[in-house]
PDB file of N, CA and C in Angstrom:
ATOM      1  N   UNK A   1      28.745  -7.447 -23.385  1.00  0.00           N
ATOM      2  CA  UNK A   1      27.814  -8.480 -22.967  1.00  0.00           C
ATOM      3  C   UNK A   1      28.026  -8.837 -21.492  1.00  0.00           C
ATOM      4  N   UNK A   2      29.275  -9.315 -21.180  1.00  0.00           N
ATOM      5  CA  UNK A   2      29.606  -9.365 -19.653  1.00  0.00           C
ATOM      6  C   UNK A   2      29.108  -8.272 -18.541  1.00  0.00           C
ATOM      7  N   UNK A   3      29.378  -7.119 -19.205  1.00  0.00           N
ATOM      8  CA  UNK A   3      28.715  -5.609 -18.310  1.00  0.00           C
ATOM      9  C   UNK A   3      27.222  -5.826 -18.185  1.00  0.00           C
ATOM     10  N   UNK A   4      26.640  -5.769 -18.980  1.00  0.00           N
ATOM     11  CA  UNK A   4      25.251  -5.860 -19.293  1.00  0.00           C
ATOM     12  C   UNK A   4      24.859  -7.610 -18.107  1.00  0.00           C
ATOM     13  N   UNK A   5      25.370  -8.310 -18.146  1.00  0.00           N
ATOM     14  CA  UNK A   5      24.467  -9.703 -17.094  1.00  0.00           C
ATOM     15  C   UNK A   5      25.412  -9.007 -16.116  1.00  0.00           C
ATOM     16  N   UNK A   6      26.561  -8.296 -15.556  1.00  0.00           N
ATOM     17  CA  UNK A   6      26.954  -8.536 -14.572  1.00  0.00           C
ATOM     18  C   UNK A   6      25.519  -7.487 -13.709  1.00  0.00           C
ATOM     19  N   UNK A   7      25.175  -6.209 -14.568  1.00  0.00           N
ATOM     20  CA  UNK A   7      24.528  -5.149 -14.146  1.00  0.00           C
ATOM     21  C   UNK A   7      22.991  -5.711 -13.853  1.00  0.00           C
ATOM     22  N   UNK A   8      22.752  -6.621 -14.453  1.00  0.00           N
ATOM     23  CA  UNK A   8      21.330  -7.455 -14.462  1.00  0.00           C
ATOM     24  C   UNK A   8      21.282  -8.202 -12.949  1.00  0.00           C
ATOM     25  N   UNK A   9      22.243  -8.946 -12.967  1.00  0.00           N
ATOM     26  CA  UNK A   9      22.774  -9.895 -11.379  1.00  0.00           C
ATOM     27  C   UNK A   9      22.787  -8.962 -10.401  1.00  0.00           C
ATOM     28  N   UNK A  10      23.468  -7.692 -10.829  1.00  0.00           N
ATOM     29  CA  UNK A  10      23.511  -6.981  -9.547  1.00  0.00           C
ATOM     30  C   UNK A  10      22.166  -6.643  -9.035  1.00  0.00           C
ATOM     31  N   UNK A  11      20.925  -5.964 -10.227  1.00  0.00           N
ATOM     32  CA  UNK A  11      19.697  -5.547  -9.813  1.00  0.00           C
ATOM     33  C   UNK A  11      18.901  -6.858  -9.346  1.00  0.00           C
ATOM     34  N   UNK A  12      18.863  -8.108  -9.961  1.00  0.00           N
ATOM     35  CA  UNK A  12      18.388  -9.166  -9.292  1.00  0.00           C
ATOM     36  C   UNK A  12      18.662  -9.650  -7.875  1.00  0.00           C
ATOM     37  N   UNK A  13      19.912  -9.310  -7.404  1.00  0.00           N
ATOM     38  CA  UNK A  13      20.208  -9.484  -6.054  1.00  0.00           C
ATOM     39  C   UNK A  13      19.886  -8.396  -5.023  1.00  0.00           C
ATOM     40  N   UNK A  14      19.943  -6.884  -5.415  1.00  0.00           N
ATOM     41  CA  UNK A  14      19.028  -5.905  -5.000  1.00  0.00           C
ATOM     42  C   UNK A  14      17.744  -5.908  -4.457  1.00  0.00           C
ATOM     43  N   UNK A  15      16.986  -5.957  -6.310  1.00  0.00           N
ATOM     44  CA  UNK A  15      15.790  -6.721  -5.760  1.00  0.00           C
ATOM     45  C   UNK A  15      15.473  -7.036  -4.728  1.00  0.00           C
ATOM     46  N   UNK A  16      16.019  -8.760  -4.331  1.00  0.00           N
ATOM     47  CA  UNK A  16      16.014  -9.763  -3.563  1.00  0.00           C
ATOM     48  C   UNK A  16      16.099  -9.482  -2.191  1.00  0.00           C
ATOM     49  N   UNK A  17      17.087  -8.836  -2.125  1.00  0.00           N
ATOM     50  CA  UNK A  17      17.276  -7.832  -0.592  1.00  0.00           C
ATOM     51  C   UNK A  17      16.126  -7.324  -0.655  1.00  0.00           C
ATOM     52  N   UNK A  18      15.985  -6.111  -1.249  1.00  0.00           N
ATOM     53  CA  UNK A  18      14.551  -5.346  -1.178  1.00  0.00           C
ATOM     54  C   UNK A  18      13.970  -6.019  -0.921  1.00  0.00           C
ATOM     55  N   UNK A  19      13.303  -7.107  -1.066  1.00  0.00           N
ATOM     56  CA  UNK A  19      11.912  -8.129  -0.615  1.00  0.00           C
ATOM     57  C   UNK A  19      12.082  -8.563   0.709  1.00  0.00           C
ATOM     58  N   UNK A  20      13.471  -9.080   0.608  1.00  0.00           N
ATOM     59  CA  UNK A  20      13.701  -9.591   2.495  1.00  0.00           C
ATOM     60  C   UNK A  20      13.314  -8.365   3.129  1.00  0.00           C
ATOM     61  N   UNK A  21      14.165  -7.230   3.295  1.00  0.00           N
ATOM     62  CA  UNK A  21      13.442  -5.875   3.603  1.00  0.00           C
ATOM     63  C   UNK A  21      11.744  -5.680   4.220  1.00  0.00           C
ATOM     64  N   UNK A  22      11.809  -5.781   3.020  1.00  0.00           N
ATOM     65  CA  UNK A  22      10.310  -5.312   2.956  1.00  0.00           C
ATOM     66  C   UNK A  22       9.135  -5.928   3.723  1.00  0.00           C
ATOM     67  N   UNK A  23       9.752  -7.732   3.727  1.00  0.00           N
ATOM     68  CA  UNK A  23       9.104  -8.651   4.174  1.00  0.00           C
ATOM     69  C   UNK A  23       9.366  -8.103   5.985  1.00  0.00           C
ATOM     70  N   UNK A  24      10.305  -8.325   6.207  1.00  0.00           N
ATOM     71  CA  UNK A  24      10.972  -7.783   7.762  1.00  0.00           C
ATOM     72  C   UNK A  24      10.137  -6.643   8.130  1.00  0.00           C
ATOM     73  N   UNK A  25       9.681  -5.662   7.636  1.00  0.00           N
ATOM     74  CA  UNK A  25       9.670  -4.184   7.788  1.00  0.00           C
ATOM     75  C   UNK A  25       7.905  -4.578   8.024  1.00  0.00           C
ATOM     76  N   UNK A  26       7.320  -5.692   6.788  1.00  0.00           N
ATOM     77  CA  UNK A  26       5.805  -5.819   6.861  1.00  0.00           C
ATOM     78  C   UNK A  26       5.223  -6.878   8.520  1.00  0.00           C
ATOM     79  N   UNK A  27       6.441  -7.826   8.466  1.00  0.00           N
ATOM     80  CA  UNK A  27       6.370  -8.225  10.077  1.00  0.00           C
ATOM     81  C   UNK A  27       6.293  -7.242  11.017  1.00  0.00           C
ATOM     82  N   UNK A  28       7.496  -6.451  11.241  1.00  0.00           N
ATOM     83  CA  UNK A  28       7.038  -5.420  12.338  1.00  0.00           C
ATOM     84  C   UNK A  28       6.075  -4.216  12.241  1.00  0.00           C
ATOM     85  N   UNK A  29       5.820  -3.793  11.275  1.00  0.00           N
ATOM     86  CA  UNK A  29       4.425  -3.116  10.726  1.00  0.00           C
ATOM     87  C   UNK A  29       3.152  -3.800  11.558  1.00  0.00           C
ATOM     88  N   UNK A  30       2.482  -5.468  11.219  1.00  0.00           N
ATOM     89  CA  UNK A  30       2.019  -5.992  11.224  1.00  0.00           C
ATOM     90  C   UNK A  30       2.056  -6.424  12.889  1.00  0.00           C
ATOM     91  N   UNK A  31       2.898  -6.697  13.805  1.00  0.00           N
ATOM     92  CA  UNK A  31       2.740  -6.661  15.147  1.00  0.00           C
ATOM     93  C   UNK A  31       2.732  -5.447  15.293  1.00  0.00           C
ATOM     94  N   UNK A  32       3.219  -4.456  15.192  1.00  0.00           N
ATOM     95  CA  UNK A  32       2.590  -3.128  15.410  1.00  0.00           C
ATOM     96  C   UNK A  32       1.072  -3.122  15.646  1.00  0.00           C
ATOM     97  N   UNK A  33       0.644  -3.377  14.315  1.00  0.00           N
ATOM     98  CA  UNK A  33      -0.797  -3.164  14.335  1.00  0.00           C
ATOM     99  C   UNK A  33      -1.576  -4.103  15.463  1.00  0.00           C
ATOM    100  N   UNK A  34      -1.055  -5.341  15.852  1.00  0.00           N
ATOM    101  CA  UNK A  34      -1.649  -6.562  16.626  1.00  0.00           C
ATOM    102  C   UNK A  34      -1.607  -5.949  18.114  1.00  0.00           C
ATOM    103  N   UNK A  35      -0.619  -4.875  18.378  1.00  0.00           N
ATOM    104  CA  UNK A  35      -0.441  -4.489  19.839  1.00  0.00           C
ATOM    105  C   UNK A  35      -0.872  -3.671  20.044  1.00  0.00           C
ATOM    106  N   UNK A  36      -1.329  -2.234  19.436  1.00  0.00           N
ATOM    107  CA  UNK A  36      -1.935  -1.281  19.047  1.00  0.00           C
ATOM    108  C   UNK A  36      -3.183  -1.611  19.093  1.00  0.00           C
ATOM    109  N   UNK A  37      -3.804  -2.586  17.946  1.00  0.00           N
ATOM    110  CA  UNK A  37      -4.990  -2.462  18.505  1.00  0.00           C
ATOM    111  C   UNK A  37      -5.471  -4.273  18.655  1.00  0.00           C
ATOM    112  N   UNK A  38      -5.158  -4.908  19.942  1.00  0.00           N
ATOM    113  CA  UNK A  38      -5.342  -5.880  19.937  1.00  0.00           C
ATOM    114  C   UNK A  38      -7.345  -6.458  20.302  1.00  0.00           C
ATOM    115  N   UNK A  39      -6.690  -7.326  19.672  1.00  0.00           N
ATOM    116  CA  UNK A  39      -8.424  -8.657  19.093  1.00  0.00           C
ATOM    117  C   UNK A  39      -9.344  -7.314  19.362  1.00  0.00           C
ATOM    118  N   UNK A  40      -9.418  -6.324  18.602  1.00  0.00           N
ATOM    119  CA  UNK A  40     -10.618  -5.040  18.336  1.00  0.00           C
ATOM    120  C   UNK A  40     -11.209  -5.815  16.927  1.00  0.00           C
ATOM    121  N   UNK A  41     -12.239  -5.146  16.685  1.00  0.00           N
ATOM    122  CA  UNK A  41     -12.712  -5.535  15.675  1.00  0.00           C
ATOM    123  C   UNK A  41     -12.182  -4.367  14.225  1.00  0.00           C
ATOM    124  N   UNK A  42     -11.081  -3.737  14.480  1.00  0.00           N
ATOM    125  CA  UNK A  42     -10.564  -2.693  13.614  1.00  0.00           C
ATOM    126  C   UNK A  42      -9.902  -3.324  13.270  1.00  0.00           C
ATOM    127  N   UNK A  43      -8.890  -4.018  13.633  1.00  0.00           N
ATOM    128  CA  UNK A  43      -7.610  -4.697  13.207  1.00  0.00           C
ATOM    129  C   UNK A  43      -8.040  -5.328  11.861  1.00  0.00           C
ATOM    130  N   UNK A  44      -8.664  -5.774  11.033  1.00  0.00           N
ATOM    131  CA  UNK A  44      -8.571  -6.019   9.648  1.00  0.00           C
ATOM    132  C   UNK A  44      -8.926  -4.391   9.185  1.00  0.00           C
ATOM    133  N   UNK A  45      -9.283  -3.679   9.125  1.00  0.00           N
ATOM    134  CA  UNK A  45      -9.757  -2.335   8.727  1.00  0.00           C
ATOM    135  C   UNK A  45      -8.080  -1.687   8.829  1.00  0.00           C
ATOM    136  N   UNK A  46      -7.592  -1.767   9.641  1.00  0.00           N
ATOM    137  CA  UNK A  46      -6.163  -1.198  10.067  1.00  0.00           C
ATOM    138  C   UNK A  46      -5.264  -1.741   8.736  1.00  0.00           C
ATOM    139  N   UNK A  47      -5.308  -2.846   8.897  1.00  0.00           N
ATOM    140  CA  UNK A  47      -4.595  -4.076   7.729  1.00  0.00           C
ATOM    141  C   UNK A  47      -4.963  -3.274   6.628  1.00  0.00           C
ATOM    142  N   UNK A  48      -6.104  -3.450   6.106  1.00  0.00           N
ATOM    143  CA  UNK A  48      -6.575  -3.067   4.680  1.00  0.00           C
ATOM    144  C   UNK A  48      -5.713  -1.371   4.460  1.00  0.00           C
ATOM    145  N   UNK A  49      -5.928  -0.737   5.643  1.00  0.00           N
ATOM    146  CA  UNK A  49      -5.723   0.617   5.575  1.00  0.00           C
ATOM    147  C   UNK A  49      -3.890   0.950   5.218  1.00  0.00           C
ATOM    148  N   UNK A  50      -3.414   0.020   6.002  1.00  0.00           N
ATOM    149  CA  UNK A  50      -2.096  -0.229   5.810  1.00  0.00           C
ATOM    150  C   UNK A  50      -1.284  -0.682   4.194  1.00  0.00           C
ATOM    151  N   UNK A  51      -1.815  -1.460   3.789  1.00  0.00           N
ATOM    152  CA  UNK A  51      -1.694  -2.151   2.659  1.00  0.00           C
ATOM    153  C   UNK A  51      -2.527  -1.130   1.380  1.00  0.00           C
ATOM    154  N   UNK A  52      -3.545   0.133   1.426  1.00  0.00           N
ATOM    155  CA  UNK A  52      -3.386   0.762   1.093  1.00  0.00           C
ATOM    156  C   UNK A  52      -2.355   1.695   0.760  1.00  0.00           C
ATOM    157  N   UNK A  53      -2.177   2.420   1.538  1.00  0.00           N
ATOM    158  CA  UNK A  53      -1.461   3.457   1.822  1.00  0.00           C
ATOM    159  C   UNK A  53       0.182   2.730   1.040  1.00  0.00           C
ATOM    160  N   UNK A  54       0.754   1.768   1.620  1.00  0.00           N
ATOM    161  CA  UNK A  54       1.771   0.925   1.540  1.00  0.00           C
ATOM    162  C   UNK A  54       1.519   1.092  -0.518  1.00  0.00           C
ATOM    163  N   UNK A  55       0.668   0.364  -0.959  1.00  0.00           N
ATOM    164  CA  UNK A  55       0.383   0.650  -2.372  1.00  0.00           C
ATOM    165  C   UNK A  55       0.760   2.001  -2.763  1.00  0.00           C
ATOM    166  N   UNK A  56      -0.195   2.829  -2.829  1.00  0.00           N
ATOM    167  CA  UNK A  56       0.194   3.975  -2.630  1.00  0.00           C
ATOM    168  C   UNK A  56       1.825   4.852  -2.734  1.00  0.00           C
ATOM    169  N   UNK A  57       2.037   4.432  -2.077  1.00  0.00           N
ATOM    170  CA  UNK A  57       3.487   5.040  -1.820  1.00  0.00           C
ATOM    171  C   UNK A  57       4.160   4.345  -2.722  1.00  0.00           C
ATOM    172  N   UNK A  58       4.510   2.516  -3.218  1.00  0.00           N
ATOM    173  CA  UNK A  58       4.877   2.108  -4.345  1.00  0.00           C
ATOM    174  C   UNK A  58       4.876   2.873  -5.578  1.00  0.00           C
ATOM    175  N   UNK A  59       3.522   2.982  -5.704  1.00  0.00           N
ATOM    176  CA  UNK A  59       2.980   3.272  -6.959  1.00  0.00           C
ATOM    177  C   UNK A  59       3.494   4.918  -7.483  1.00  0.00           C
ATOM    178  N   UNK A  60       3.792   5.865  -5.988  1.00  0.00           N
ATOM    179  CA  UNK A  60       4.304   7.386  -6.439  1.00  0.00           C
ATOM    180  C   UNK A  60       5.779   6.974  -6.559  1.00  0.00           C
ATOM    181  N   UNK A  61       6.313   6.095  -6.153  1.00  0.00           N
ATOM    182  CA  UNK A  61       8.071   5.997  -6.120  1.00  0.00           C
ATOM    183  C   UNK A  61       8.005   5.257  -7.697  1.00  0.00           C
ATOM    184  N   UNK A  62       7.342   4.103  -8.599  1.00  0.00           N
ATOM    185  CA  UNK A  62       7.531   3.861  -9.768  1.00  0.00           C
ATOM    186  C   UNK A  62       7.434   4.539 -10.267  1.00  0.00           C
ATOM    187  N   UNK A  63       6.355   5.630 -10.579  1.00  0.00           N
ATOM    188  CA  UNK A  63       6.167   6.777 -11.502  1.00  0.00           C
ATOM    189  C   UNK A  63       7.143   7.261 -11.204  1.00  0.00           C
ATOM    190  N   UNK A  64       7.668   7.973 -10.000  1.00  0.00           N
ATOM    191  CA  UNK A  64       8.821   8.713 -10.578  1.00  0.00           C
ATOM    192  C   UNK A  64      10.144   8.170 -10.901  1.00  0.00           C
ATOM    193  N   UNK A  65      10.185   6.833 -10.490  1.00  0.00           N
ATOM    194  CA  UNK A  65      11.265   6.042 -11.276  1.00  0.00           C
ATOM    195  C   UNK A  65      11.314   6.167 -12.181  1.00  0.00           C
ATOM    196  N   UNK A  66      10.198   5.625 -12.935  1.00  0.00           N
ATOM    197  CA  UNK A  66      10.110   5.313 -14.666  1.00  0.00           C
ATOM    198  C   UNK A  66      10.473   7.110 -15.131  1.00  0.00           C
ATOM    199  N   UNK A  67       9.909   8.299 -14.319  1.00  0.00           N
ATOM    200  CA  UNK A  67       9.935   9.171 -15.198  1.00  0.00           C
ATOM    201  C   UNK A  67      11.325   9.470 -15.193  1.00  0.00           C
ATOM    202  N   UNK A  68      12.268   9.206 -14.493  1.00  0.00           N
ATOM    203  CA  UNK A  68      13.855   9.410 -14.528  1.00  0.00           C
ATOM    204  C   UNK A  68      14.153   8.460 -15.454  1.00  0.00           C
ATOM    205  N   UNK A  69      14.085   7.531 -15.749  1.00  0.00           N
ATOM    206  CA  UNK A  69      14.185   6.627 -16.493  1.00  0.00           C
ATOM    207  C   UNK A  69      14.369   7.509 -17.649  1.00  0.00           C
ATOM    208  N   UNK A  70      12.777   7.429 -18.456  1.00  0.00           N
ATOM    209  CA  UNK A  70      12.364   8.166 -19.527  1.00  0.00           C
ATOM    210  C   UNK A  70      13.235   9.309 -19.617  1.00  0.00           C
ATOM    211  N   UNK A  71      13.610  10.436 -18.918  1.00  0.00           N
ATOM    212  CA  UNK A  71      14.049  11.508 -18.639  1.00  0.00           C
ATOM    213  C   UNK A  71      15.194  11.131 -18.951  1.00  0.00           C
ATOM    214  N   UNK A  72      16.372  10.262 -18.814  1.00  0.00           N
ATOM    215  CA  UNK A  72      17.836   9.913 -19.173  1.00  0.00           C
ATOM    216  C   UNK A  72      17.561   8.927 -20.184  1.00  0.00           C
ATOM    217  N   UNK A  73      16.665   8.387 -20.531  1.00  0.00           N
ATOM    218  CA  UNK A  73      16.365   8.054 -22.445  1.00  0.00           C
ATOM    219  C   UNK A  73      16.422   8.920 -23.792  1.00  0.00           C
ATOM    220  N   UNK A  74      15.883  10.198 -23.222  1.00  0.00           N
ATOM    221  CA  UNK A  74      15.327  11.140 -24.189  1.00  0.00           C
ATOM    222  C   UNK A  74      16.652  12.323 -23.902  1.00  0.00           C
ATOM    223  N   UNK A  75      17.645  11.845 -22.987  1.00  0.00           N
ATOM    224  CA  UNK A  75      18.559  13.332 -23.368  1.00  0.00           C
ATOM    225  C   UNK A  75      20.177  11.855 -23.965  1.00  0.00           C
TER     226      UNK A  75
END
């Protein structure tokens, strides 16, 4: 039982990092885009395009999470 919450705490604090991360990484992303292409009328089009793609790439790294997952369930 102790193993099991200590291993839970650890991924919750992971997590947590990961988000600061991510948050940091979407700031400089995000002035990127403001200097690149400043007061244009693209800059929301850029955004949207960003936050695509950004999805995107989530969404191929869970699938293959989960399928390792699944994959060390079933052996």
């Amino acid at each position: 039982m102790k193993k099991e919450v200590r291993e839970k705490t650890i991924g919750y604090i992971l997590a947590a990092l990961g988000l600061v991360a991510g948050l940091a990484w979407n700031e400089a992303i995000k002035g990127s885009i403001d200097s690149i292409f400043p007061n244009s009328g693209n800059g929301l089009f850029v955004k949207f395009f960003y936050a695509v793609v950004v999805t995107l790439i989530v969404v191929i790294i869970s699938m293959y999470l989960g399928s390792l997952i699944r994959e060390k369930d079933s052996n």
